[in-house]
Every structure is written in structure tokens, then in C-alpha cells.
PDB file of N, CA and C in Angstrom:
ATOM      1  N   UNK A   1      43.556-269.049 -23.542  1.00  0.00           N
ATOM      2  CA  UNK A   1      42.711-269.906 -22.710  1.00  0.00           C
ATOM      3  C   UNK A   1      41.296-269.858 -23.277  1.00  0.00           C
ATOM      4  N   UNK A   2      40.931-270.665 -23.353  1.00  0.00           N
ATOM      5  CA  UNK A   2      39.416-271.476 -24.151  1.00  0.00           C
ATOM      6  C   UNK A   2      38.409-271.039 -22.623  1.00  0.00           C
ATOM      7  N   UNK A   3      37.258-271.120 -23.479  1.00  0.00           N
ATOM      8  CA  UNK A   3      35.917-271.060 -22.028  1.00  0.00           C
ATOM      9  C   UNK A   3      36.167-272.379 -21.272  1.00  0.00           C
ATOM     10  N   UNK A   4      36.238-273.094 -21.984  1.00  0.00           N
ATOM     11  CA  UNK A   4      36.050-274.407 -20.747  1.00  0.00           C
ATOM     12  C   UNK A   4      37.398-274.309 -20.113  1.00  0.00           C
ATOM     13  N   UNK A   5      38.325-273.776 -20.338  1.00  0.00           N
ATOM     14  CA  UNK A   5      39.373-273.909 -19.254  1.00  0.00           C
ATOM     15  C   UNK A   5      38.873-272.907 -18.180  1.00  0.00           C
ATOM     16  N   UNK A   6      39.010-271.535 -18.655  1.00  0.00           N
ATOM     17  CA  UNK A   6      38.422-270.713 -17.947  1.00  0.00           C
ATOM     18  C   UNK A   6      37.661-270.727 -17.358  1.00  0.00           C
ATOM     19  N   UNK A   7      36.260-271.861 -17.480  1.00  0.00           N
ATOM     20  CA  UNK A   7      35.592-272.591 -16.455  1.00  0.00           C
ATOM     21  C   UNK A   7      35.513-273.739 -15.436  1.00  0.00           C
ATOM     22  N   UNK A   8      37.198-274.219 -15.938  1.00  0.00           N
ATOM     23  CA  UNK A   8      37.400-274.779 -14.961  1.00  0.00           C
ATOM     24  C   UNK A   8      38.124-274.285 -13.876  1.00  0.00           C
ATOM     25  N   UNK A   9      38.806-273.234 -14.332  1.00  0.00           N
ATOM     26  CA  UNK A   9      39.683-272.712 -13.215  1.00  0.00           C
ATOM     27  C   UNK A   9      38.669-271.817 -12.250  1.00  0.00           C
ATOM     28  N   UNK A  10      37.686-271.077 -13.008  1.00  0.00           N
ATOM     29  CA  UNK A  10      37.043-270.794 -11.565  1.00  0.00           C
ATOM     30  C   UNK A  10      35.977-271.645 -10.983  1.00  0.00           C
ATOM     31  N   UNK A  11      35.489-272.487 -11.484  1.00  0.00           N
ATOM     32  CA  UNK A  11      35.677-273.728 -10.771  1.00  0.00           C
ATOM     33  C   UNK A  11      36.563-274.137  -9.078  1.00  0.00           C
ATOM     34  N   UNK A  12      37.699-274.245  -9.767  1.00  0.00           N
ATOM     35  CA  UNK A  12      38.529-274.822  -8.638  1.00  0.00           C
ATOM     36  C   UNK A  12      39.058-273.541  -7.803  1.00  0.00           C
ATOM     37  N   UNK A  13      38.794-272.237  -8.159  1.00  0.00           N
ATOM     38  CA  UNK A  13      39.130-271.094  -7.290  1.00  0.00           C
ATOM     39  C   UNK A  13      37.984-271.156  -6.417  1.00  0.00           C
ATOM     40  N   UNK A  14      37.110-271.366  -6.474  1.00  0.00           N
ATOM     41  CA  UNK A  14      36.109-271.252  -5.777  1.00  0.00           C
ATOM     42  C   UNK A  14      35.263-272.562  -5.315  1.00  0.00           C
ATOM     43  N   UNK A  15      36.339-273.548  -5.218  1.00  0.00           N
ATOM     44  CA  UNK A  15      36.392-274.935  -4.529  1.00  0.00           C
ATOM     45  C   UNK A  15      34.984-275.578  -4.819  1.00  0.00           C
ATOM     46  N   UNK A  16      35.193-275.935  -6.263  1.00  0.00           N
ATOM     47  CA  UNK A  16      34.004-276.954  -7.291  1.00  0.00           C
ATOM     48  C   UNK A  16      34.873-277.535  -7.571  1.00  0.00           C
ATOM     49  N   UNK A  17      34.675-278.682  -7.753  1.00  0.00           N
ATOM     50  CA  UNK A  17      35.237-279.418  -9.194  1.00  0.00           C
ATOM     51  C   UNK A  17      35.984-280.925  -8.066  1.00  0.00           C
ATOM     52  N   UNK A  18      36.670-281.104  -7.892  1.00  0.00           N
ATOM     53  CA  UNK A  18      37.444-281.614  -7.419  1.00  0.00           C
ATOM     54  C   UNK A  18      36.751-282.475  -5.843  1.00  0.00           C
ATOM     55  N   UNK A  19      36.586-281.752  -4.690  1.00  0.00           N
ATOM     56  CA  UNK A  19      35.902-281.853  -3.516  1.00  0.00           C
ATOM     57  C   UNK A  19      34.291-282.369  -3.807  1.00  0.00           C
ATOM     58  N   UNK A  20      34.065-281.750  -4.614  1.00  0.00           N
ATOM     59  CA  UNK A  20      32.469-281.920  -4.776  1.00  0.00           C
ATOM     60  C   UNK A  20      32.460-283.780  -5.458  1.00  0.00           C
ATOM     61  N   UNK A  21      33.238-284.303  -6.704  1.00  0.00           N
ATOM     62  CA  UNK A  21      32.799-285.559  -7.012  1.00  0.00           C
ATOM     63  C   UNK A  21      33.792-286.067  -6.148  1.00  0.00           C
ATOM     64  N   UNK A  22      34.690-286.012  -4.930  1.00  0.00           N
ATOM     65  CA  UNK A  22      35.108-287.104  -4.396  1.00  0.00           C
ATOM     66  C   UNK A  22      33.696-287.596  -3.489  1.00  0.00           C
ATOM     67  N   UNK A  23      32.690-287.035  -3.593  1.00  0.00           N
ATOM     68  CA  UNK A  23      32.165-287.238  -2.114  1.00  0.00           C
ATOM     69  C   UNK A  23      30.915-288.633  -2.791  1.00  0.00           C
ATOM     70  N   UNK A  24      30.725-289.825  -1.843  1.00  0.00           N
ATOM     71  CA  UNK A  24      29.938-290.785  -2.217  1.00  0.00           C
ATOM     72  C   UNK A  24      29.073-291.296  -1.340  1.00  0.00           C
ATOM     73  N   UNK A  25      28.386-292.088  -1.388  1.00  0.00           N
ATOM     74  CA  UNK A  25      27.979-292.887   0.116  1.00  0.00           C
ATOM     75  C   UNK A  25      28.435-294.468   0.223  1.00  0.00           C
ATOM     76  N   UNK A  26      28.568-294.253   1.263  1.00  0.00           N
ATOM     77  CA  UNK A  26      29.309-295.542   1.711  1.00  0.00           C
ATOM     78  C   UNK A  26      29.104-296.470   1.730  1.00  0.00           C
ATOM     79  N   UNK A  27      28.133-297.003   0.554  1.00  0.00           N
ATOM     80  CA  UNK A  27      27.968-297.938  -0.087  1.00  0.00           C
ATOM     81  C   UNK A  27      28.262-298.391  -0.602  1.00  0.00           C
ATOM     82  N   UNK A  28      29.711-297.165  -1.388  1.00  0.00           N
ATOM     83  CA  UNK A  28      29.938-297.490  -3.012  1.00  0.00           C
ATOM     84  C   UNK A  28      31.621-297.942  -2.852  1.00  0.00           C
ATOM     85  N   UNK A  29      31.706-297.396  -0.924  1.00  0.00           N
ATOM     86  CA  UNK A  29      33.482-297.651  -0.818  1.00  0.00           C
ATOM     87  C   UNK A  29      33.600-299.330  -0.617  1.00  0.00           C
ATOM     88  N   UNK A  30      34.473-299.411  -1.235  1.00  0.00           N
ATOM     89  CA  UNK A  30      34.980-300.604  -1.697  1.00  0.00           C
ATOM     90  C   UNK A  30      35.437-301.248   0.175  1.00  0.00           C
ATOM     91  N   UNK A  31      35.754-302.768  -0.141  1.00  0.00           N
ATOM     92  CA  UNK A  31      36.155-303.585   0.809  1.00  0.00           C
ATOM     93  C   UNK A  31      37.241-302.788   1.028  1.00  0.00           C
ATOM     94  N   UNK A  32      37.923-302.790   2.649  1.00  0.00           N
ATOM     95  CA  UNK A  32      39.531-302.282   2.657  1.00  0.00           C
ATOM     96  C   UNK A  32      39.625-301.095   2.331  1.00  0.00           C
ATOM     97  N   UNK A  33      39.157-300.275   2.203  1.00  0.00           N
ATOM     98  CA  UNK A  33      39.192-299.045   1.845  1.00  0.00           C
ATOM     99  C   UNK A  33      38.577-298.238   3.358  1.00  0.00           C
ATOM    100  N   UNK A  34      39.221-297.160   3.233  1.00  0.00           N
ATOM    101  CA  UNK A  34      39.031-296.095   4.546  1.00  0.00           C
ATOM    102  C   UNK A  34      38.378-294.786   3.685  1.00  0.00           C
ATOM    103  N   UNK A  35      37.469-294.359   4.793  1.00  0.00           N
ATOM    104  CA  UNK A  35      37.299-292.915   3.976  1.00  0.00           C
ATOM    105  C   UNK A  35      36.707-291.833   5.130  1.00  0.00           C
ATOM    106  N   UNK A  36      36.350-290.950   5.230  1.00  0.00           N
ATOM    107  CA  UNK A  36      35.917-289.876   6.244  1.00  0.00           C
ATOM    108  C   UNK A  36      34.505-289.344   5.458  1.00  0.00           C
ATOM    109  N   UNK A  37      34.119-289.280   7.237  1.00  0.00           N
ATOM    110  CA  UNK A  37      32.728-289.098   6.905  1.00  0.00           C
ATOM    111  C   UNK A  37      32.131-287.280   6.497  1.00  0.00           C
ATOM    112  N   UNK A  38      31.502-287.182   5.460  1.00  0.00           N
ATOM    113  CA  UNK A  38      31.290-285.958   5.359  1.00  0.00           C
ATOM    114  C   UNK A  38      30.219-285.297   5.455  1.00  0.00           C
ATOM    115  N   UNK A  39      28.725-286.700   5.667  1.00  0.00           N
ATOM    116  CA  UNK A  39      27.810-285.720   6.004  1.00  0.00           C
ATOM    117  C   UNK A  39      26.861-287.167   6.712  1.00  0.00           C
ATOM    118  N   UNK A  40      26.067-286.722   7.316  1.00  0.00           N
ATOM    119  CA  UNK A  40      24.676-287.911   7.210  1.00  0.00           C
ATOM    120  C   UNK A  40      23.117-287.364   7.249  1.00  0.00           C
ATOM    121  N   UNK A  41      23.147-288.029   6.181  1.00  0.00           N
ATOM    122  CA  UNK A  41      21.892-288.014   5.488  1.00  0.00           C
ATOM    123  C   UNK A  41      20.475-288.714   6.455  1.00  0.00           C
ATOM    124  N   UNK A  42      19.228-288.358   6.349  1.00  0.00           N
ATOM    125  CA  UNK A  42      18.323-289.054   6.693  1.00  0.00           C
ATOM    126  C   UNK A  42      17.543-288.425   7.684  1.00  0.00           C
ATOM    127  N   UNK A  43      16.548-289.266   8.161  1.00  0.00           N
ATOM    128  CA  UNK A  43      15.584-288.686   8.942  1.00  0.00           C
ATOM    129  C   UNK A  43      16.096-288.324  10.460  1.00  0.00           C
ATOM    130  N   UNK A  44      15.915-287.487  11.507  1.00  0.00           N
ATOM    131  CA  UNK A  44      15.805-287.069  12.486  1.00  0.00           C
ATOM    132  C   UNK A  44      16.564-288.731  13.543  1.00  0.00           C
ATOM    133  N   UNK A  45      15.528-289.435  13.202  1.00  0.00           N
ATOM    134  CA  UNK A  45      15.957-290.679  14.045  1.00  0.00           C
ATOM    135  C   UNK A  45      16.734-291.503  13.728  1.00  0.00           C
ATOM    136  N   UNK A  46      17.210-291.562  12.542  1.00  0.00           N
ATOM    137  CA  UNK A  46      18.535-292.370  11.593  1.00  0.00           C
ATOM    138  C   UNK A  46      19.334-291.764  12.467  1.00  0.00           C
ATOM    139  N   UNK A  47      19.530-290.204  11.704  1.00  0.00           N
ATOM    140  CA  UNK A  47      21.106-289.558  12.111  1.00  0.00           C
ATOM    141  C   UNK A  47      21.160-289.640  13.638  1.00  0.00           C
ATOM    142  N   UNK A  48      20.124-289.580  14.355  1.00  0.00           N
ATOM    143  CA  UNK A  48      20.604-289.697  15.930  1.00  0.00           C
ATOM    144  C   UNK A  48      21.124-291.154  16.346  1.00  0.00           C
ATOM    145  N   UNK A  49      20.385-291.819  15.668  1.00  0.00           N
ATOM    146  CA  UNK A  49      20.518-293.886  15.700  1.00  0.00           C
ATOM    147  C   UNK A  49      22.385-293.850  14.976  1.00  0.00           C
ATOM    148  N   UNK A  50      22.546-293.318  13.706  1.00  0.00           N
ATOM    149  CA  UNK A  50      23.840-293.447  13.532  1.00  0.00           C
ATOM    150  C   UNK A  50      24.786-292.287  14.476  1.00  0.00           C
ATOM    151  N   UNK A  51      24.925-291.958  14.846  1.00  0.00           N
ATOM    152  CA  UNK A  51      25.606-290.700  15.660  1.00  0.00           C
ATOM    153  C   UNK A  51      26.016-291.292  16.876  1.00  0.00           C
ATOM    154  N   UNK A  52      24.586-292.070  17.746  1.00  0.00           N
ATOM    155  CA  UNK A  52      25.257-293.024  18.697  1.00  0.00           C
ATOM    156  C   UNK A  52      25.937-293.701  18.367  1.00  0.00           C
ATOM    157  N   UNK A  53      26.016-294.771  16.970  1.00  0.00           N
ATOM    158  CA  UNK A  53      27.144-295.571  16.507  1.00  0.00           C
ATOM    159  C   UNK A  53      28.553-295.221  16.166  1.00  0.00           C
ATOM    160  N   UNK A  54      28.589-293.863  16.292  1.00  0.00           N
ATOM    161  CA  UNK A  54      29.906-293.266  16.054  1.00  0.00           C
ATOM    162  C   UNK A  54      30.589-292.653  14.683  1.00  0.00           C
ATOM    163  N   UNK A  55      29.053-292.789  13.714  1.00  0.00           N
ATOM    164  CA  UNK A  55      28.980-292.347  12.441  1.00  0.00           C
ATOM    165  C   UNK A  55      28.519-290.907  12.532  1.00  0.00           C
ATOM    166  N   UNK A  56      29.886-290.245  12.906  1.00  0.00           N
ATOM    167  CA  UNK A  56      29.871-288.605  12.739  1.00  0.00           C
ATOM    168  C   UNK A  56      30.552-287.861  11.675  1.00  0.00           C
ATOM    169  N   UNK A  57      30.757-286.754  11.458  1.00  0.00           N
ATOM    170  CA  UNK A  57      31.289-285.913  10.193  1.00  0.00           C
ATOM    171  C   UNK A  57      32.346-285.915  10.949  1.00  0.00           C
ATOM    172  N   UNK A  58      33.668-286.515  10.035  1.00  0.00           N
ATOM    173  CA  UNK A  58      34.548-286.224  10.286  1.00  0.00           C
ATOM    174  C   UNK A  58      35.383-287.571  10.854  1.00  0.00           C
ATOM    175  N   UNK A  59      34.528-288.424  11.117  1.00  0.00           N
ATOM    176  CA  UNK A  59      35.282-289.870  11.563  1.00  0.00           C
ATOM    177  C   UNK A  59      35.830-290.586  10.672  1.00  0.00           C
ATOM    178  N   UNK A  60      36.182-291.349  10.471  1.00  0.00           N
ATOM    179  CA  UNK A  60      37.057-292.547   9.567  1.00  0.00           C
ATOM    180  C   UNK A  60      36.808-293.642   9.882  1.00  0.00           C
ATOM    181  N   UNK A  61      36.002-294.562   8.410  1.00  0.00           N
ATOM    182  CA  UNK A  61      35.394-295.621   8.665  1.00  0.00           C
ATOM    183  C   UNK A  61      36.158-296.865   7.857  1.00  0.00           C
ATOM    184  N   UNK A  62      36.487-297.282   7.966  1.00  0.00           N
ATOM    185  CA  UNK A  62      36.657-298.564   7.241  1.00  0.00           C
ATOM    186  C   UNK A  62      35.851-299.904   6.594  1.00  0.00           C
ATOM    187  N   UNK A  63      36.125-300.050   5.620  1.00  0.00           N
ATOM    188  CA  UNK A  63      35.046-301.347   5.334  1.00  0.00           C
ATOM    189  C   UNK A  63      35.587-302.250   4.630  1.00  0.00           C
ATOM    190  N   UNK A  64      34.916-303.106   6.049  1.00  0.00           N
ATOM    191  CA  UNK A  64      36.440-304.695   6.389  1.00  0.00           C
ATOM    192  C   UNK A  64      35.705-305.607   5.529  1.00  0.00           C
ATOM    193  N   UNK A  65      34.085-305.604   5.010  1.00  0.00           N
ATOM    194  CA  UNK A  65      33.580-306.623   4.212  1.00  0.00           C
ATOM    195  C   UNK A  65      32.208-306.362   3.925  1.00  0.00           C
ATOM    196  N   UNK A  66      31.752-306.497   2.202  1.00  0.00           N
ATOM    197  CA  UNK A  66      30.787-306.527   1.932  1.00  0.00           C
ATOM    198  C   UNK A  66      29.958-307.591   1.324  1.00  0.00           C
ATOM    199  N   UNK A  67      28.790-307.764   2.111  1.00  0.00           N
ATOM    200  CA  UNK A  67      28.118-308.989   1.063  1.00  0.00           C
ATOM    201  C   UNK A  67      26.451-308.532   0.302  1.00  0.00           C
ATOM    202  N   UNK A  68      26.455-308.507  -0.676  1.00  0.00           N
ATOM    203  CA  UNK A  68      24.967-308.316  -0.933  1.00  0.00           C
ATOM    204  C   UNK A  68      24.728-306.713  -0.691  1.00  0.00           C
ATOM    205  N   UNK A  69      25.721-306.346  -0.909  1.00  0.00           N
ATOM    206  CA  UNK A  69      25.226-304.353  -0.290  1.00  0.00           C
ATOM    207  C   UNK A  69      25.094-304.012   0.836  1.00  0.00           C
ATOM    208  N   UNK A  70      25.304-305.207   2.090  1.00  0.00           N
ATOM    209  CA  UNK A  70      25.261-305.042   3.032  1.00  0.00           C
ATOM    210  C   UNK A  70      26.644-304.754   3.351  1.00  0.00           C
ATOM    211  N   UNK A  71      27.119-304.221   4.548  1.00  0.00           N
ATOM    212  CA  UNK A  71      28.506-303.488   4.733  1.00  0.00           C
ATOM    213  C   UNK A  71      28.856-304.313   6.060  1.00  0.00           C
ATOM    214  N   UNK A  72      30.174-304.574   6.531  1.00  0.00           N
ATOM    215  CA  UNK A  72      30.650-304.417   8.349  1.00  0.00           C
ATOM    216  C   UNK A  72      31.743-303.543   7.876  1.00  0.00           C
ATOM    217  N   UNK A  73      31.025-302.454   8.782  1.00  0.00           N
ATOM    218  CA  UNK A  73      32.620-301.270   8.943  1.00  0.00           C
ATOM    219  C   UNK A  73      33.278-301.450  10.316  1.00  0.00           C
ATOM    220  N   UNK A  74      33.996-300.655   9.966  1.00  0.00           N
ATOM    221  CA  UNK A  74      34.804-300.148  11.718  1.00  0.00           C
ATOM    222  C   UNK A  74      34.731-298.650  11.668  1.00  0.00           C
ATOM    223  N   UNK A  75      34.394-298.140  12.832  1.00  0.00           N
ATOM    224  CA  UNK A  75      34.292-296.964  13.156  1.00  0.00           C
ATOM    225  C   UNK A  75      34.643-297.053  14.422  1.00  0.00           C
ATOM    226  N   UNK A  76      35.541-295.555  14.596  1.00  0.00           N
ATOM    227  CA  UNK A  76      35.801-295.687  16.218  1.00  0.00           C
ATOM    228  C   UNK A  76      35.953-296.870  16.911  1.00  0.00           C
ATOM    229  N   UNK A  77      36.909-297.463  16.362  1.00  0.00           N
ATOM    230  CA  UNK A  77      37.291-298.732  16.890  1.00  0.00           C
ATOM    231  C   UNK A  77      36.524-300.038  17.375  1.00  0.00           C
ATOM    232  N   UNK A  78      35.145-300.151  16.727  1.00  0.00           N
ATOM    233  CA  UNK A  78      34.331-300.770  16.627  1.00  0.00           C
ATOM    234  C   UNK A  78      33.395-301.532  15.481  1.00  0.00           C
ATOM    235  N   UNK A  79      33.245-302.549  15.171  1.00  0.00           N
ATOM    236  CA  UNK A  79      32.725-303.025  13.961  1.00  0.00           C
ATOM    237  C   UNK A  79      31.476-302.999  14.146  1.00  0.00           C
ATOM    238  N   UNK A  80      30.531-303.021  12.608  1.00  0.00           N
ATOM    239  CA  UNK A  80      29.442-302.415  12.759  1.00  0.00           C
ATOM    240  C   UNK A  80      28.472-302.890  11.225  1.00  0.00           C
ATOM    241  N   UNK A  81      27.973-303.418  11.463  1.00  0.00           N
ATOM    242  CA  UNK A  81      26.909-304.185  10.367  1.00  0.00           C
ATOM    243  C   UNK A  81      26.145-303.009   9.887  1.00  0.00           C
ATOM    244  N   UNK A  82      26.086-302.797   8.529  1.00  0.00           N
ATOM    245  CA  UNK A  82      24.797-301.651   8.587  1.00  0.00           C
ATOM    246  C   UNK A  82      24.267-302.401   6.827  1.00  0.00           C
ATOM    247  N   UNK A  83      23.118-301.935   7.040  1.00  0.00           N
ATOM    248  CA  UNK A  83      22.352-302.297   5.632  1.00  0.00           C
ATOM    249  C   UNK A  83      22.202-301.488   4.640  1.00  0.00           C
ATOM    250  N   UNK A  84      22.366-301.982   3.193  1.00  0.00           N
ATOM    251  CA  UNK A  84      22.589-300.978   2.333  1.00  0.00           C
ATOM    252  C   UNK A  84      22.076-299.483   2.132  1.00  0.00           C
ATOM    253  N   UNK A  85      21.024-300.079   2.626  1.00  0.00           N
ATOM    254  CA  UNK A  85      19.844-298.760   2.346  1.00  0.00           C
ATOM    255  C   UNK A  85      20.060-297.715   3.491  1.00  0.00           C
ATOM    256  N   UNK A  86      20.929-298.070   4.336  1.00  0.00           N
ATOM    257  CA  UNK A  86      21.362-297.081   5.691  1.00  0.00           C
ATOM    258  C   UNK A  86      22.696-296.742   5.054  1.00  0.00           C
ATOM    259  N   UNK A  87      23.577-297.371   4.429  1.00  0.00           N
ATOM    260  CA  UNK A  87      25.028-297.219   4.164  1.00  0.00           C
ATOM    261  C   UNK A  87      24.891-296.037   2.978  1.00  0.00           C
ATOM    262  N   UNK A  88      23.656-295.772   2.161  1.00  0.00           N
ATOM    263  CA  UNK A  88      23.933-294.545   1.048  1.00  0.00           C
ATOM    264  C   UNK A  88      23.327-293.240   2.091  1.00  0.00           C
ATOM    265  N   UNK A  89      22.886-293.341   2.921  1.00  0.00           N
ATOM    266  CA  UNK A  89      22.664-292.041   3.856  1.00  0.00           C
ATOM    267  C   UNK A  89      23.626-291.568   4.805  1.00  0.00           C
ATOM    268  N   UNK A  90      24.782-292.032   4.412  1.00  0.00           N
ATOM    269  CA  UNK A  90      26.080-291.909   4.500  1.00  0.00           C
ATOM    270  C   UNK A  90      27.048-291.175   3.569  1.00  0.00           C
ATOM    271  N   UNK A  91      26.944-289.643   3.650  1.00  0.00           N
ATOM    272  CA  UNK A  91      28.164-289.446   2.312  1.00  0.00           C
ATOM    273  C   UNK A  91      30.162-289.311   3.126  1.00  0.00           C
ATOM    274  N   UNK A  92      30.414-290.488   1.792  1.00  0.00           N
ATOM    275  CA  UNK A  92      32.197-289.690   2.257  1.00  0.00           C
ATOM    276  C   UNK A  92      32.717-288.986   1.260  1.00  0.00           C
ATOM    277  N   UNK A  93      33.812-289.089   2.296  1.00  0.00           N
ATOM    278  CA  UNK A  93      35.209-288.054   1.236  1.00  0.00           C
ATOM    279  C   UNK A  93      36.232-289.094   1.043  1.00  0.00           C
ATOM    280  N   UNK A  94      36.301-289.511   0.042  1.00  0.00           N
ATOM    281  CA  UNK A  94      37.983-290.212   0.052  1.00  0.00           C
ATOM    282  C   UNK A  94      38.852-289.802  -0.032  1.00  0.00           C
TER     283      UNK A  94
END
């Protein structure tokens, strides 16, 4: 076994590698695509403004259509317009 293997395996023993680049903001998930939420980003009054919308860690959002970087998801069984620049203070997990 070579260093770079050997650096990848502890790597993934110690949960790098893999978990860490699935994670994006939800900007970048495609139309039709589902993904879970893994963190939110932003100021004090964003994350409370998205949190009422139902954009929590751990929910599952969907995104039914994008135009211009602008998003409509569904969350919690509700659709939901958000603007690009709010949609990358959004990280998921796919």
C-alpha cells in the first residue's frame, strides 16, 4: 500500500472523504432532485426567517423548478420561492 492509499483509508476511517464533498448548497441541486438538509448558513435573522419556512437540518427538499438561480422548492409539504443568494446558505447532503 502506497501513501496515498494509506491516506485515503484513514481518511474514510475517520469519516473524510466521501460525506464531506457530497455536501452543496442548494443552489447547485438540480431541477427534480431531492436532497436533505445539512446545515444553514447565515445571519441570526436568515436562519430564524428560513427555520420558520421549514428549512431545518435534516428535512428533505425538493426542487420542482429553476429559473435564473432562482429556485421553487418543496419542503414540508409546501412550495417555496427562494432567491439564489438565500438558496447557497443552504448546505445539503445528497
Amino acid at each position: 500500500m502506497d501513501a496515498l492509499e494509506a491516506s485515503i483509508g484513514r481518511s474514510e476511517e475517520q469519516g473524510v472523504g466521501h460525506e464531506a464533498t457530497s455536501l452543496l448548497p442548494l443552489a447547485f441541486v438540480g431541477a427534480g432532485n431531492t436532497a436533505r438538509i445539512e446545515k444553514v448558513c447565515g445571519g441570526e435573522q436568515m436562519h430564524h426567517h428560513l427555520e420558520n419556512l421549514g428549512f431545518v437540518e435534516g428535512a428533505c427538499v425538493k426542487v420542482v423548478s429553476e429559473t435564473a438561480g432562482n429556485l421553487i422548492v418543496e419542503v414540508k409539504g409546501a412550495q417555496v420561492a427562494l432567491d439564489r443568494h438565500v438558496a447557497l446558505k443552504i448546505k445539503m447532503l445528497l
